[in-house]
N, C-alpha and C. Protein backbone atom coordinates (compact mmCIF):
# COMPACT_ATOMS: atom_id res chain seq x y z
N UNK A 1 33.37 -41.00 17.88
CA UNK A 1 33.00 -39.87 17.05
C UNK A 1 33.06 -40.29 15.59
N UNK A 2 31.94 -40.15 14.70
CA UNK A 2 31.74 -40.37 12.93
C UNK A 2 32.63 -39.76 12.51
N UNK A 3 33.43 -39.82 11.65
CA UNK A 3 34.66 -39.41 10.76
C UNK A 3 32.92 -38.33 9.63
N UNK A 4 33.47 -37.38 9.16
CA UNK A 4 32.50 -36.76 8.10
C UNK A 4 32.92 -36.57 7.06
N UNK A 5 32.47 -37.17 5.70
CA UNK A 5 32.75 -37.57 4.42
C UNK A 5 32.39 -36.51 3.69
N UNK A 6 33.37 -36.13 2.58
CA UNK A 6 32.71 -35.01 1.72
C UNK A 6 32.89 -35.77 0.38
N UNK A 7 31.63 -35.53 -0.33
CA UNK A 7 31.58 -35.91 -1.71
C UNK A 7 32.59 -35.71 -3.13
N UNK A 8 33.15 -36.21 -3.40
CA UNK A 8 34.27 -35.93 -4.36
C UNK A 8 33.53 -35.72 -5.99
N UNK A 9 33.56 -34.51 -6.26
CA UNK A 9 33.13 -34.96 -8.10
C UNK A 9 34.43 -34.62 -8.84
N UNK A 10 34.43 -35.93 -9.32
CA UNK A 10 35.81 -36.24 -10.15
C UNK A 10 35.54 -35.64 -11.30
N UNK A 11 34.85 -35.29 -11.95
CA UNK A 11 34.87 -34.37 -13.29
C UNK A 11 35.53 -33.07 -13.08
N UNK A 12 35.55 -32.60 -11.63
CA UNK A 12 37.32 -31.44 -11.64
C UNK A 12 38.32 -31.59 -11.08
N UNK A 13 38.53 -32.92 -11.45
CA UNK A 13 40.00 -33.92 -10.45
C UNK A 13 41.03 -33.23 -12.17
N UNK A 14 42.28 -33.08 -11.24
CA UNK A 14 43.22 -32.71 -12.27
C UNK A 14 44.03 -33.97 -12.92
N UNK A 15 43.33 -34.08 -14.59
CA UNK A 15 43.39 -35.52 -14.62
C UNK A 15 45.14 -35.86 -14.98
N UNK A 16 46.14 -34.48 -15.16
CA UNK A 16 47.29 -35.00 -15.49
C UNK A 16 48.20 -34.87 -13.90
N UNK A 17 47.61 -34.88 -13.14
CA UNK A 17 48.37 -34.52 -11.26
C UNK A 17 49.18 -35.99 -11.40
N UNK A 18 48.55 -37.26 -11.56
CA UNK A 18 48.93 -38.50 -11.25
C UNK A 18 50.01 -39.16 -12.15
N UNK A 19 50.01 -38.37 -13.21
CA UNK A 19 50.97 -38.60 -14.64
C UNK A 19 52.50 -37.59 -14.12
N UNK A 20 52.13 -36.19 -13.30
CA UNK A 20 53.06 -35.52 -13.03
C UNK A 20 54.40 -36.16 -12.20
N UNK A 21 53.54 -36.61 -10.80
CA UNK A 21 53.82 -38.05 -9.72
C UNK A 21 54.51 -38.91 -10.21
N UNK A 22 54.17 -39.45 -10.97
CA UNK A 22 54.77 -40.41 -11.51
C UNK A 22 55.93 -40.18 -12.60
N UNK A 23 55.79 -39.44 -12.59
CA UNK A 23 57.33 -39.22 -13.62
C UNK A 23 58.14 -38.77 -13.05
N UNK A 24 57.88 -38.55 -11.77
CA UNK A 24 59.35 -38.14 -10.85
C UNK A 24 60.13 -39.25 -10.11
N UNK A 25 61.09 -39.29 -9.67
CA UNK A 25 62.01 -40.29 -8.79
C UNK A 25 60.84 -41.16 -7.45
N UNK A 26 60.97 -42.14 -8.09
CA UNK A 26 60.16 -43.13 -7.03
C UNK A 26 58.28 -43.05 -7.04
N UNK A 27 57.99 -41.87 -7.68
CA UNK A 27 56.58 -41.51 -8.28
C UNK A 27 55.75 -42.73 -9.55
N UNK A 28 57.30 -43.60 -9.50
CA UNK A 28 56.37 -45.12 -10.60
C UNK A 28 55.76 -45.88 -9.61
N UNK A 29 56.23 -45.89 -8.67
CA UNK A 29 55.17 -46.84 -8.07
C UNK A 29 54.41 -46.54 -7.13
N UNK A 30 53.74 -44.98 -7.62
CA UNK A 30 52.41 -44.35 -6.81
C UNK A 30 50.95 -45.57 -7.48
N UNK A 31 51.25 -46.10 -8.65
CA UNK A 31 49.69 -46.65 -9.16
C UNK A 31 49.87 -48.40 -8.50
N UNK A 32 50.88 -48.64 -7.27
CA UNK A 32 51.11 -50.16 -6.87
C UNK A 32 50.01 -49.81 -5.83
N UNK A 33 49.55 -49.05 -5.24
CA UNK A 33 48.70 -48.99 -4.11
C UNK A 33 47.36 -49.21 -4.14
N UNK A 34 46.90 -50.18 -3.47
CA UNK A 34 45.74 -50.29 -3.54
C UNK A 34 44.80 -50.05 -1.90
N UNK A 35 45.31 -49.28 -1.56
CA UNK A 35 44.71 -48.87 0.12
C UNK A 35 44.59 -49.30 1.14
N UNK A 36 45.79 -50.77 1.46
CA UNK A 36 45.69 -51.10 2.11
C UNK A 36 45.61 -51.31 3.55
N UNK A 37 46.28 -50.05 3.47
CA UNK A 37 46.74 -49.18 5.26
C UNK A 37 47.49 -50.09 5.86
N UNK A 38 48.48 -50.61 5.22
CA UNK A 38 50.02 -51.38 6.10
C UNK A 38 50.67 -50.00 6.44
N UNK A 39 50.94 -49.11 5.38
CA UNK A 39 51.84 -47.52 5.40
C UNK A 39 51.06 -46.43 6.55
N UNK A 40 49.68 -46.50 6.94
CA UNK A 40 49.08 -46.11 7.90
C UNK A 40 49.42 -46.58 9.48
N UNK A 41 49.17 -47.94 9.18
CA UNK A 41 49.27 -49.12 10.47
C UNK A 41 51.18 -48.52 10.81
N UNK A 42 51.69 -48.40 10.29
CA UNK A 42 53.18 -48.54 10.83
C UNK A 42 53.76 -47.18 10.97
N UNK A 43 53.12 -46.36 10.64
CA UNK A 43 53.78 -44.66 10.56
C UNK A 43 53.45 -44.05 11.88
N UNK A 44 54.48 -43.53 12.33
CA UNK A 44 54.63 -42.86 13.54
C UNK A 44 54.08 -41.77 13.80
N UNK A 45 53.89 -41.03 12.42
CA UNK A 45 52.92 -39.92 12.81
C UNK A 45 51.33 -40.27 12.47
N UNK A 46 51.05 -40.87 11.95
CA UNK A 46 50.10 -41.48 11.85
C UNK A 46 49.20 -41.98 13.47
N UNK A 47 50.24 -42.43 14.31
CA UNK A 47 49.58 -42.76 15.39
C UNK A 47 49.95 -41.61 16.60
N UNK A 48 50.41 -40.74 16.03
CA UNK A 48 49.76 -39.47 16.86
C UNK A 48 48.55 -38.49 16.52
N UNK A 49 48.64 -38.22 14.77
CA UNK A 49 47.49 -37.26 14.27
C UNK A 49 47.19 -38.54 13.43
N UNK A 50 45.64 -38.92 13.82
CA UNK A 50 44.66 -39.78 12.67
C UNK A 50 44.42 -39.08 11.64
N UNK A 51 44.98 -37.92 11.46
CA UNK A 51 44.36 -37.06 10.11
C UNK A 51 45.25 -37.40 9.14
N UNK A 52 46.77 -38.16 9.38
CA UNK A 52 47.53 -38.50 8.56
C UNK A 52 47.66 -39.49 8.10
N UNK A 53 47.31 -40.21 7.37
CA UNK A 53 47.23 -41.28 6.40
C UNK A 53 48.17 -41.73 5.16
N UNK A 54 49.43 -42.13 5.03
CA UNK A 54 49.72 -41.86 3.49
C UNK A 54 48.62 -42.90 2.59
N UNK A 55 47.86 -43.57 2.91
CA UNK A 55 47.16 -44.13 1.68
C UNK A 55 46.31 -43.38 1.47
N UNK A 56 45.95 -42.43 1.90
CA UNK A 56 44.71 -41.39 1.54
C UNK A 56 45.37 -40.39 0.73
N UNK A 57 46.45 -40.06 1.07
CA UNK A 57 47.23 -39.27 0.28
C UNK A 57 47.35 -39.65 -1.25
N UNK A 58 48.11 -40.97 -1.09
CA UNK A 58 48.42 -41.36 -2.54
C UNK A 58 46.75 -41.52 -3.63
N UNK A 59 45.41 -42.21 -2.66
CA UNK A 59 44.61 -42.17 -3.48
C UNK A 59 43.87 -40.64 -3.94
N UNK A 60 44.54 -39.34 -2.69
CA UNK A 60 43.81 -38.21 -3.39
C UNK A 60 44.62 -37.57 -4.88
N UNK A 61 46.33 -37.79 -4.90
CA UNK A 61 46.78 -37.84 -5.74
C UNK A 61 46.17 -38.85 -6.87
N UNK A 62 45.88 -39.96 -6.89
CA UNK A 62 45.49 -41.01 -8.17
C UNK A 62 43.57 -40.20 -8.47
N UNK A 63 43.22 -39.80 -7.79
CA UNK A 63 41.55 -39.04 -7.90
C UNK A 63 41.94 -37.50 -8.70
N UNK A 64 43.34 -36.98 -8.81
CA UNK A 64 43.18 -35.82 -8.98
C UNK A 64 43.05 -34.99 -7.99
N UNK A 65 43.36 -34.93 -6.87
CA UNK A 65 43.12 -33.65 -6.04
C UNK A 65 43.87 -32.89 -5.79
N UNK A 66 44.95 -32.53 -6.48
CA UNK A 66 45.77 -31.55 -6.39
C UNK A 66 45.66 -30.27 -5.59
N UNK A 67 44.70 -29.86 -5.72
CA UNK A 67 44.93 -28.17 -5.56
C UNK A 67 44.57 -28.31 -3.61
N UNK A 68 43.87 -29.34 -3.50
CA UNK A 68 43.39 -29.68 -2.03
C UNK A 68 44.58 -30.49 -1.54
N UNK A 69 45.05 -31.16 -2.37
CA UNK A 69 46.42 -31.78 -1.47
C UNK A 69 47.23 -30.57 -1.23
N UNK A 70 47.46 -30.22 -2.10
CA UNK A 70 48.97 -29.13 -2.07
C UNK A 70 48.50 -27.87 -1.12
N UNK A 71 47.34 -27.45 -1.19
CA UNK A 71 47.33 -26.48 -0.07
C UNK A 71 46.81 -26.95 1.71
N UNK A 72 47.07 -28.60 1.93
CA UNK A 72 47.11 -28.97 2.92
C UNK A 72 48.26 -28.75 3.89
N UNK A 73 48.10 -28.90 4.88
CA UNK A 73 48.83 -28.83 6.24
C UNK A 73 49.99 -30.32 6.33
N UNK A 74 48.62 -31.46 5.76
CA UNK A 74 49.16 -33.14 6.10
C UNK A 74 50.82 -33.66 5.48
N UNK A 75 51.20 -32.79 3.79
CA UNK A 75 52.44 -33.11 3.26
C UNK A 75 53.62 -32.96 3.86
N UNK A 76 53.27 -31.73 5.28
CA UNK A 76 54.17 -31.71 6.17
C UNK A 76 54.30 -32.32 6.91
N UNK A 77 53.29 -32.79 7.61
CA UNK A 77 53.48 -33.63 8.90
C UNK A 77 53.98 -35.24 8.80
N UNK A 78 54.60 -35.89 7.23
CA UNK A 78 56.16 -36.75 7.53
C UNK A 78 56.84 -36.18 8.05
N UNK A 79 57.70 -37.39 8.82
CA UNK A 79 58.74 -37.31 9.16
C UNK A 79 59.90 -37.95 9.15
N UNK A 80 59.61 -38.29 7.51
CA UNK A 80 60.25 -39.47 6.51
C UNK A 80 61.06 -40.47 7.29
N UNK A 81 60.09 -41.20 8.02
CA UNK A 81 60.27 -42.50 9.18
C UNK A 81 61.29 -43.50 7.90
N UNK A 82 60.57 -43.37 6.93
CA UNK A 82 60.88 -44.71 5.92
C UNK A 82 60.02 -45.86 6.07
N UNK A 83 59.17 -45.65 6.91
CA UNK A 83 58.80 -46.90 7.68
C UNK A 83 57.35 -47.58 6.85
N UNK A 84 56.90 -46.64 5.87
CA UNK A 84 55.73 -47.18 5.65
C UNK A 84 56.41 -47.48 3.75
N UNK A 85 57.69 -46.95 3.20
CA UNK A 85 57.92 -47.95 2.17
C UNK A 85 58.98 -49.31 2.54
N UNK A 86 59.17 -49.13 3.69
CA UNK A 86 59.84 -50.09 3.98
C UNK A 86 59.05 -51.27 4.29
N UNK A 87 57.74 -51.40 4.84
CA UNK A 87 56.36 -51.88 4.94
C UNK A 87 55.66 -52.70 4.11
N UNK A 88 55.96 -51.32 2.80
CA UNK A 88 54.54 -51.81 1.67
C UNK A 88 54.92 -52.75 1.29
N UNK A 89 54.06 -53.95 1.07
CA UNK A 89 54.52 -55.09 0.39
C UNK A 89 54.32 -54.94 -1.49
N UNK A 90 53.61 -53.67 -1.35
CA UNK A 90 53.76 -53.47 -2.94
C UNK A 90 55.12 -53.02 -3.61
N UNK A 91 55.91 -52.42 -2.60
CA UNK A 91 56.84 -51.36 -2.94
C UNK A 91 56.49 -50.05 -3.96
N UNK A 92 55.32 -49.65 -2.90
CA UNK A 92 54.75 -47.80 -3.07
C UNK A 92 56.19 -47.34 -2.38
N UNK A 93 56.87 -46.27 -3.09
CA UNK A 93 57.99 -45.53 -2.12
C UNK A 93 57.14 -44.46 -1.80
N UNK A 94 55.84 -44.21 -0.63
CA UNK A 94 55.88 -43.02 -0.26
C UNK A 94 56.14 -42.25 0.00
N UNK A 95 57.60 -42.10 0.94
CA UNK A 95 58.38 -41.05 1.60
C UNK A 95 58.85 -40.51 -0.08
N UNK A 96 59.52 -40.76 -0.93
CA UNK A 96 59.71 -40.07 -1.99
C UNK A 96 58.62 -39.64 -3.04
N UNK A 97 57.51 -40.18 -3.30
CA UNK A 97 56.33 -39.54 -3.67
C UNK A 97 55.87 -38.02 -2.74
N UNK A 98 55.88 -38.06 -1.53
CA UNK A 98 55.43 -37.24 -0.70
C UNK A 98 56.89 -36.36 -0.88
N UNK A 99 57.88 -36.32 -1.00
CA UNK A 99 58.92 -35.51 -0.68
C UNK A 99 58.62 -34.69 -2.72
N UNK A 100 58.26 -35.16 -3.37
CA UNK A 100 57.82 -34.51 -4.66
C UNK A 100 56.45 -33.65 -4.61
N UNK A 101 55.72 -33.99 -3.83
CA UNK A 101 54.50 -33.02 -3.71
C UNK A 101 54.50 -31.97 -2.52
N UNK A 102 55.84 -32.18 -1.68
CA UNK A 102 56.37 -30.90 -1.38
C UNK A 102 56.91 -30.14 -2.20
């Protein structure tokens, strides 16, 4: 089954969301990610719901998507494994980025 793509226009991405992120505890190293999906590949919920991704997360946060992240379902469904900053070879702390945009 095709995954279905929706067009993003970044001219109403909230351009200070990623500045907010980042000034919180472990939110400095939301801009180390570059999408690699190691934090995908190893997350436990991830390989039950494909809808959960943390690298999609962190890049809708770095695009500005605030108002569509935060009124998602997905910020809940960690289950702060640890497992995907324990992973990143960038050292992204997702589980604490994601525990701030709750």
């Amino acid at each position: 089954m095709a995954e279905s793509q929706k067009c993003l226009d970044l001219r109403h991405g909230n351009t200070h969301f990623k500045d907010e992120i980042t000034q919180a505890a472990g939110g400095e190293t939301l801009t180390r990610c570059f999408a690699c999906g190691i934090c995908t590949g190893c997350c436990p919920v991830s390989e039950i719901d494909n809808r959960f991704r943390p690298s999609s997360i962190i890049q809708m946060v770095l695009l500005g998507q605030k108002e569509d992240l935060l009124k998602s379902d997905l910020i809940w469904y960690c289950w702060q494994s640890l497992s995907c900053s324990f992973h990143c070879q960038q050292g992204v702390k997702f589980a604490s980025i994601l525990r701030d945009l709750r």
